[in-house]
N, C-alpha and C. Protein backbone atom coordinates (compact mmCIF):
# COMPACT_ATOMS: atom_id res chain seq x y z
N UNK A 1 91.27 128.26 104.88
CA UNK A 1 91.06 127.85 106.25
C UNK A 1 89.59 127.52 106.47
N UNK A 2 89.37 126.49 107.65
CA UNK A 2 88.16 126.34 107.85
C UNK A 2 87.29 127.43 108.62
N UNK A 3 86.67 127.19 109.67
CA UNK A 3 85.54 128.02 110.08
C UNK A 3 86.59 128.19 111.73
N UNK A 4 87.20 127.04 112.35
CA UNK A 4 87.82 126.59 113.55
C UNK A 4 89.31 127.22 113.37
N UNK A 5 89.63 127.86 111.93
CA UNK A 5 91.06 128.54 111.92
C UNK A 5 92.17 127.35 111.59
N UNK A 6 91.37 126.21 111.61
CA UNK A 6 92.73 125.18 111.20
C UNK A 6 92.44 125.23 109.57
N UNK A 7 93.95 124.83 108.94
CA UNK A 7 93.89 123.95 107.31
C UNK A 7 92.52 123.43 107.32
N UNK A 8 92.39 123.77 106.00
CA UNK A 8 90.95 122.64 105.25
C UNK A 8 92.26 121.87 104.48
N UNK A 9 91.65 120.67 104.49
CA UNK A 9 91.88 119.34 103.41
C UNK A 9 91.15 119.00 102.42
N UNK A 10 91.77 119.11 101.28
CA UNK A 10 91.52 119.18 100.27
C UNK A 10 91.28 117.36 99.61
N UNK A 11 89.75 117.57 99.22
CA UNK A 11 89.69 116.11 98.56
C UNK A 11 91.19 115.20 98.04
N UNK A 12 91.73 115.83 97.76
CA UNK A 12 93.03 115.06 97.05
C UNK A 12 93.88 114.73 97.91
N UNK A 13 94.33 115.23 98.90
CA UNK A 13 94.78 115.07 100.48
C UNK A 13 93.82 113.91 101.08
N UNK A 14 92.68 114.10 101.32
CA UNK A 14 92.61 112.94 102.53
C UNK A 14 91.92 111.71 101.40
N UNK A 15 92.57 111.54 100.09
CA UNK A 15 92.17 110.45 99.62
C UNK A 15 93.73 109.80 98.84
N UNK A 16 94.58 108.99 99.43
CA UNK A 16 95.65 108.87 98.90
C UNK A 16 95.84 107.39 98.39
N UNK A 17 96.28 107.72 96.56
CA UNK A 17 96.41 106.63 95.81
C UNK A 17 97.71 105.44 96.49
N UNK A 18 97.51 104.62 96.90
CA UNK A 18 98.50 103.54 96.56
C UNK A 18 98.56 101.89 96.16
N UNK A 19 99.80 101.43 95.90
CA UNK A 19 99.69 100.62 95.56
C UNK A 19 100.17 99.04 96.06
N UNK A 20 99.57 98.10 95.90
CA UNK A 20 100.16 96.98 96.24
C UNK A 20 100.91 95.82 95.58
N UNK A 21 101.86 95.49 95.73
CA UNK A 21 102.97 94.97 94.81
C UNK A 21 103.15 93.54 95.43
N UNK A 22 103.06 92.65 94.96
CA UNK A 22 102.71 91.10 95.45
C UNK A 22 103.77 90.41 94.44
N UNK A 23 105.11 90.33 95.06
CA UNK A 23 106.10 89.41 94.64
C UNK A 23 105.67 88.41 93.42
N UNK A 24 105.49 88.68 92.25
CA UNK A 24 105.69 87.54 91.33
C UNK A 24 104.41 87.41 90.80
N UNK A 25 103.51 88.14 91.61
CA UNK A 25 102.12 87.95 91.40
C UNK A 25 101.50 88.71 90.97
N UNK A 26 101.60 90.35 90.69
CA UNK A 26 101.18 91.46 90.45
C UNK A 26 100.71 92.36 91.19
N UNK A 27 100.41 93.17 91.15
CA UNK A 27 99.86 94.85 91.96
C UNK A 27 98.37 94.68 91.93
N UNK A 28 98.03 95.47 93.10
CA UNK A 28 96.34 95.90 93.25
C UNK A 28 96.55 97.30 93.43
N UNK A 29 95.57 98.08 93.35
CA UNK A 29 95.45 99.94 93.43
C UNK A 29 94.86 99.90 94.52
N UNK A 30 94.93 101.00 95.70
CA UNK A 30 93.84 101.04 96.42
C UNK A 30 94.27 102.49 96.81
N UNK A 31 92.99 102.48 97.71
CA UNK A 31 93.43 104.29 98.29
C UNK A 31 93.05 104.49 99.79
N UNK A 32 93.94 105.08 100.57
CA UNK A 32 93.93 105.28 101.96
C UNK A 32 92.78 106.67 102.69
N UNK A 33 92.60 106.63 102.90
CA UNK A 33 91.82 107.74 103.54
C UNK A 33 91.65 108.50 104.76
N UNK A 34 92.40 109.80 105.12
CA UNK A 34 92.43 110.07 106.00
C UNK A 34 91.42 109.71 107.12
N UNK A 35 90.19 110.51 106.91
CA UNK A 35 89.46 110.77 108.00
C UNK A 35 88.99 109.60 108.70
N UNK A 36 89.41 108.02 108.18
CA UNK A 36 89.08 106.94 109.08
C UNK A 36 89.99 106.58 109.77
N UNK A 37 91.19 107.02 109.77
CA UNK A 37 92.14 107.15 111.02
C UNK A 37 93.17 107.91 110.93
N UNK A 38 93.11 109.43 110.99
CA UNK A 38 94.03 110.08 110.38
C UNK A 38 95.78 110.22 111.22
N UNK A 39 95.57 109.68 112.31
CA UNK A 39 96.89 109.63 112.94
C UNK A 39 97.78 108.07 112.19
N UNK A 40 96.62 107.08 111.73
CA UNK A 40 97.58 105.55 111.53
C UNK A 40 97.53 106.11 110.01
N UNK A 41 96.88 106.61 109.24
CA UNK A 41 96.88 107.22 107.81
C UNK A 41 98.38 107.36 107.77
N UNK A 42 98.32 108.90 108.42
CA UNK A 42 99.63 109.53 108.08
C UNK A 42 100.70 109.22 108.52
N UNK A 43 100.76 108.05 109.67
CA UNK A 43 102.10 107.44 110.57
C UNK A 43 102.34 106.22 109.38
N UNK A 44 101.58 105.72 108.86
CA UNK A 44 102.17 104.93 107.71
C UNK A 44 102.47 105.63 106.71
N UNK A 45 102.18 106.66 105.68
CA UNK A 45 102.10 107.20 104.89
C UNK A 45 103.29 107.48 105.03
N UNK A 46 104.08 108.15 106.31
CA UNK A 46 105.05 108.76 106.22
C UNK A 46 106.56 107.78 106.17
N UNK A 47 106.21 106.40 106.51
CA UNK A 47 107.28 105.35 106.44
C UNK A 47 106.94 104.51 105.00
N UNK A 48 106.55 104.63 104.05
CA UNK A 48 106.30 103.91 102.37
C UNK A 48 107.62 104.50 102.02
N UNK A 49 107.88 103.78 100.97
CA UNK A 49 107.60 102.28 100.69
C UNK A 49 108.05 101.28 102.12
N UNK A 50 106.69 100.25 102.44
CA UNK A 50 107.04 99.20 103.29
C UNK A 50 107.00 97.78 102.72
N UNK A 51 106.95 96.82 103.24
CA UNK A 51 106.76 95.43 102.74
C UNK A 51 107.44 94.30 103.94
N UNK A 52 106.78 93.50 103.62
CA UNK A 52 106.35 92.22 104.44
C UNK A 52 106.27 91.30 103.70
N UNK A 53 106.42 89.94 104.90
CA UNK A 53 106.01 88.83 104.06
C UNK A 53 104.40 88.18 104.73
N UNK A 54 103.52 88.11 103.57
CA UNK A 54 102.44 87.40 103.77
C UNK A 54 102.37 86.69 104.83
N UNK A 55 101.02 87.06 105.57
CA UNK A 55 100.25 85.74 106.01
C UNK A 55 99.07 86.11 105.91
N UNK A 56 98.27 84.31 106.26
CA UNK A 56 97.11 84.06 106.20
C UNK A 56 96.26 83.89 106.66
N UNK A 57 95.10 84.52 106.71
CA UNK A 57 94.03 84.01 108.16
C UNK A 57 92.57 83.99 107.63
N UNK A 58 91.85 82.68 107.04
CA UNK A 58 90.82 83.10 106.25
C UNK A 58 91.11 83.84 105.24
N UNK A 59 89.93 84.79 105.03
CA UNK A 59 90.13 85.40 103.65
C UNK A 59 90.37 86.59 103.75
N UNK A 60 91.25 86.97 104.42
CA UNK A 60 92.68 88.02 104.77
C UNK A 60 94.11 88.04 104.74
N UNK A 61 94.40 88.77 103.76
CA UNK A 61 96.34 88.64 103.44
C UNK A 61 96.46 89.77 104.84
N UNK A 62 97.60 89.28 105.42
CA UNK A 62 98.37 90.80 106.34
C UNK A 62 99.62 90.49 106.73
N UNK A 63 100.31 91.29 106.73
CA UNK A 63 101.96 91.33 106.82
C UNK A 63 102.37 92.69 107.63
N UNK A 64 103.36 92.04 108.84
CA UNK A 64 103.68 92.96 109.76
C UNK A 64 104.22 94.13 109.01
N UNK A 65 104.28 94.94 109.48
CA UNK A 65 105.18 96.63 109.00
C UNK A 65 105.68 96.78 110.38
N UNK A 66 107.29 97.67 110.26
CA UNK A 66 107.45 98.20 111.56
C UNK A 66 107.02 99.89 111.71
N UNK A 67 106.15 99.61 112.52
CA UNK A 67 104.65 100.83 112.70
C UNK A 67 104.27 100.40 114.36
N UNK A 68 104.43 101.13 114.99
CA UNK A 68 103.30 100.90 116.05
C UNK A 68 102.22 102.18 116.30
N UNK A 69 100.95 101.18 116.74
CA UNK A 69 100.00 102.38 116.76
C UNK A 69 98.77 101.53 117.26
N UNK A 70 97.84 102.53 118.50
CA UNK A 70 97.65 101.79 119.25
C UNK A 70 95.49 101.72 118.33
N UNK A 71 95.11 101.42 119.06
CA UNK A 71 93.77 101.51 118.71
C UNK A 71 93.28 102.77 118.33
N UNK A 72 92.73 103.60 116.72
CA UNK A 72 91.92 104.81 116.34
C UNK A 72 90.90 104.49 116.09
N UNK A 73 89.56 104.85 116.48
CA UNK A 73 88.11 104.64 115.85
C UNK A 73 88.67 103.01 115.77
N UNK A 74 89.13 102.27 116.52
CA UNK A 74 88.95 100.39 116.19
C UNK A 74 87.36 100.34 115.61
N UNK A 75 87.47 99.16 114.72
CA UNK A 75 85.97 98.84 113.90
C UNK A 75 86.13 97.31 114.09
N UNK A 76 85.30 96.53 114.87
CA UNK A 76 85.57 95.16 114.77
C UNK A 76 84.73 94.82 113.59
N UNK A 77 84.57 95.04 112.77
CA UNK A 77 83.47 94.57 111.25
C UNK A 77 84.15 95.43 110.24
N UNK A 78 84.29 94.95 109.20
CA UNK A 78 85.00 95.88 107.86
C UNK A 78 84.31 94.87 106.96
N UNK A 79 84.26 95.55 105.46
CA UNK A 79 83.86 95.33 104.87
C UNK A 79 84.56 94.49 103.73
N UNK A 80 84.46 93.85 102.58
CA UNK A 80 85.13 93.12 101.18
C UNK A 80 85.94 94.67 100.92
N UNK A 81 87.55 94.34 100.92
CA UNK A 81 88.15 95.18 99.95
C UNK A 81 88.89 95.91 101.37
N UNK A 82 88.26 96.33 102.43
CA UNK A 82 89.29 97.05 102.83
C UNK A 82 90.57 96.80 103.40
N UNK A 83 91.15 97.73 103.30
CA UNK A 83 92.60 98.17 104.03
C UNK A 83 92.44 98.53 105.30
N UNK A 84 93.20 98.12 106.67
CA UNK A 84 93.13 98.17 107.79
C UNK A 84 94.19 98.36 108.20
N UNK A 85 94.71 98.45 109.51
CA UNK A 85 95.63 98.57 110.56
C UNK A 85 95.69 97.47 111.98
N UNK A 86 96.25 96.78 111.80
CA UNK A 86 95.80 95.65 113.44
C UNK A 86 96.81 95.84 113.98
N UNK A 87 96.38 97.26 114.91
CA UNK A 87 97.36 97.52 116.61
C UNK A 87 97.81 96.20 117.30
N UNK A 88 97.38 95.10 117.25
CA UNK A 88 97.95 94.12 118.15
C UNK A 88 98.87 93.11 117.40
N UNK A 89 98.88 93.48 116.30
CA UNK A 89 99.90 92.76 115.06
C UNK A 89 101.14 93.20 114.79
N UNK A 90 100.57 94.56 114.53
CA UNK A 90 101.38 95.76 113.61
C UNK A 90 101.48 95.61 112.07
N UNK A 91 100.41 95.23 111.56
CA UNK A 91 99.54 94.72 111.09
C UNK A 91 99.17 95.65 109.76
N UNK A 92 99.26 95.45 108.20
CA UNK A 92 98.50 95.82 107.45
C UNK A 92 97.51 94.87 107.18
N UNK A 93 96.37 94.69 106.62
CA UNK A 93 95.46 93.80 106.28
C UNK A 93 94.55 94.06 105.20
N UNK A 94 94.50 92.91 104.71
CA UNK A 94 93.75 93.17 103.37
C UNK A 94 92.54 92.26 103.28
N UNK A 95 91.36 92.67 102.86
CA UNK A 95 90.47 92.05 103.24
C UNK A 95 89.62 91.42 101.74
N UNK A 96 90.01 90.01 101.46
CA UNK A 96 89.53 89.79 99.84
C UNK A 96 88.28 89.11 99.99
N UNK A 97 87.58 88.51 101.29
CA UNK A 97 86.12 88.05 101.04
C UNK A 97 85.51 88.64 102.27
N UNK A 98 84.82 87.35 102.78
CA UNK A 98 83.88 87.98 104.42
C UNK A 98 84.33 87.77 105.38
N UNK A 99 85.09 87.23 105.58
CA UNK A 99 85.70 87.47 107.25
C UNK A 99 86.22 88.52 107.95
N UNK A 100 86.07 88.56 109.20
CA UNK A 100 86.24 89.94 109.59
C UNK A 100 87.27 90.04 110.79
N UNK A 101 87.95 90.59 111.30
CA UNK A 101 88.78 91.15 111.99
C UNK A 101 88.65 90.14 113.23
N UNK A 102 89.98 89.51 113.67
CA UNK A 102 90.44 88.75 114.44
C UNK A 102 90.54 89.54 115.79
N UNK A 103 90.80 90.90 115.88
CA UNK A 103 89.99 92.15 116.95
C UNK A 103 90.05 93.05 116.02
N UNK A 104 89.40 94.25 116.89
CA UNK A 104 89.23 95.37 116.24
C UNK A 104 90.29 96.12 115.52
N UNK A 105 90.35 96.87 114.23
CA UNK A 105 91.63 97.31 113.44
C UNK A 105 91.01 98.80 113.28
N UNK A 106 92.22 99.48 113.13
CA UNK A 106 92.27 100.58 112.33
C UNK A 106 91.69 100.80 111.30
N UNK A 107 91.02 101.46 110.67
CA UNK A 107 90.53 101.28 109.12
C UNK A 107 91.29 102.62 108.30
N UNK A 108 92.08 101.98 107.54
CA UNK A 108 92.93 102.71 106.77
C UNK A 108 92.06 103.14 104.92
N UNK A 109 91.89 102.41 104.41
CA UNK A 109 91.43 102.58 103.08
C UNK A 109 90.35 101.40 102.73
N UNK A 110 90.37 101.52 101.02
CA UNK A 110 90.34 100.33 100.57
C UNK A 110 90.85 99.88 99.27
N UNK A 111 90.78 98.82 98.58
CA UNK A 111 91.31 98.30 97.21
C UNK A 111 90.17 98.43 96.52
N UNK A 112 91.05 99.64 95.50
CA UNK A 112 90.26 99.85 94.19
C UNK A 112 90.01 98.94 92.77
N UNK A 113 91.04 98.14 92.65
CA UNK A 113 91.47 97.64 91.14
C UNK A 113 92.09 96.42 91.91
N UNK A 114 91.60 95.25 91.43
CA UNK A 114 92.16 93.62 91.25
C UNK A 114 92.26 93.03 92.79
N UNK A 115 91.40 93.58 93.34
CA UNK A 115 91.26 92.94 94.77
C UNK A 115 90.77 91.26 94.57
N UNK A 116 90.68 91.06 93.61
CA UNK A 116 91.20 89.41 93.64
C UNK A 116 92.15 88.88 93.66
N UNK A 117 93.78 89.57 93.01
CA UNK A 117 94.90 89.24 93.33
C UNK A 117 95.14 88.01 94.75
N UNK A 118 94.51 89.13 95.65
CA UNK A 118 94.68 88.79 97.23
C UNK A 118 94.52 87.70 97.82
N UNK A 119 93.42 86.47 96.37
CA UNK A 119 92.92 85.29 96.79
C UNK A 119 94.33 84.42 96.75
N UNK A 120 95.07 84.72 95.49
CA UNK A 120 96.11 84.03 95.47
C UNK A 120 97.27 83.97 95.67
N UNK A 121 97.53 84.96 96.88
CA UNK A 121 98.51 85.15 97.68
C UNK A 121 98.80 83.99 98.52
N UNK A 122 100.42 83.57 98.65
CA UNK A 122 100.93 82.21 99.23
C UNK A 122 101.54 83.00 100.60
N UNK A 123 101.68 81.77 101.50
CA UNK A 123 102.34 82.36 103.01
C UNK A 123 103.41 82.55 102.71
N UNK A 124 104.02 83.75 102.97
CA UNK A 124 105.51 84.30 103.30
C UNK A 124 106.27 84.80 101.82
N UNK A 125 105.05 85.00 100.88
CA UNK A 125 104.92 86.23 99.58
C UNK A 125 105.49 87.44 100.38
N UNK A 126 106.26 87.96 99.60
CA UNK A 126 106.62 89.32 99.66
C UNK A 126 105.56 90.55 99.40
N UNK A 127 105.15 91.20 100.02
CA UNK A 127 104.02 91.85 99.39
C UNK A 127 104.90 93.47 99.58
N UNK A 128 104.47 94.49 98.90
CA UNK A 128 105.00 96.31 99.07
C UNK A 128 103.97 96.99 99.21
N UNK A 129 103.71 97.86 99.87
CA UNK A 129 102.91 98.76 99.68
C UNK A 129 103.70 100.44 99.59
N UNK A 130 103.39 100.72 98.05
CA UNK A 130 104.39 102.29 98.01
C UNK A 130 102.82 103.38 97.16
N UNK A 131 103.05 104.46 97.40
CA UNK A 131 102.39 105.42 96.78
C UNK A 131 101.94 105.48 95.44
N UNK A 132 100.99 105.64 95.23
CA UNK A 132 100.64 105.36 93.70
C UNK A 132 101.62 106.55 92.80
């Protein structure tokens, strides 16, 4: 226990492996992370395996999930690589160059391994996202 009497979380807990599965095209690794939105973390976490079909906006793949969830810590700026949440989508998003958030998202993780895949993702690709 912590100091406040709640659970401690254990590094391995709020850092969770998964993966992305791109119809025909291959998988990327990435990992989710609690403490940047731990209510959209674990409200997706708990509905995987999901999947969608691609779209495109700039140099961002994202594909609806059925998830709703409204604005946590929103970040209108993210960085190359991450994993997000877009409350006004319902929205996973993947972020493969510099463009940045069409509004503010959730920030869920990021992509560890082959985050170039993402360049060559086509509209209305099947994409999965399940647990590593």
């Amino acid at each position: 226990m912590d100091c406040s009497g709640g659970e401690r979380v254990s590094k391995a807990e709020s850092r969770i492996k998964i993966r992305f599965l791109v119809e025909g095209s291959g998988e990327a690794e990435g990992e989710f992370v609690r403490f940047l939105s731990p209510r959209t973390v674990d409200g997706i976490l708990r509905k995987l395996p999901l999947d969608g079909r691609a779209a495109l906006w700039k140099e961002e793949v994202y594909f609806e999930v059925p998830f709703e969830m409204g604005p946590e810590k929103p970040k209108p700026n993210v960085e190359t690589g991450a994993i997000a949440f877009w409350p006004v989508g319902s929205a996973i998003c993947i972020f493969y160059g510099k463009t940045q958030p069409y509004s503010p998202v959730n920030m869920l993780g990021k992509i560890t391994q082959n985050l170039e895949l993402f360049r060559s993702v086509k509209e209305g690709q099947r994409i999965s996202v399940v647990r590593a």
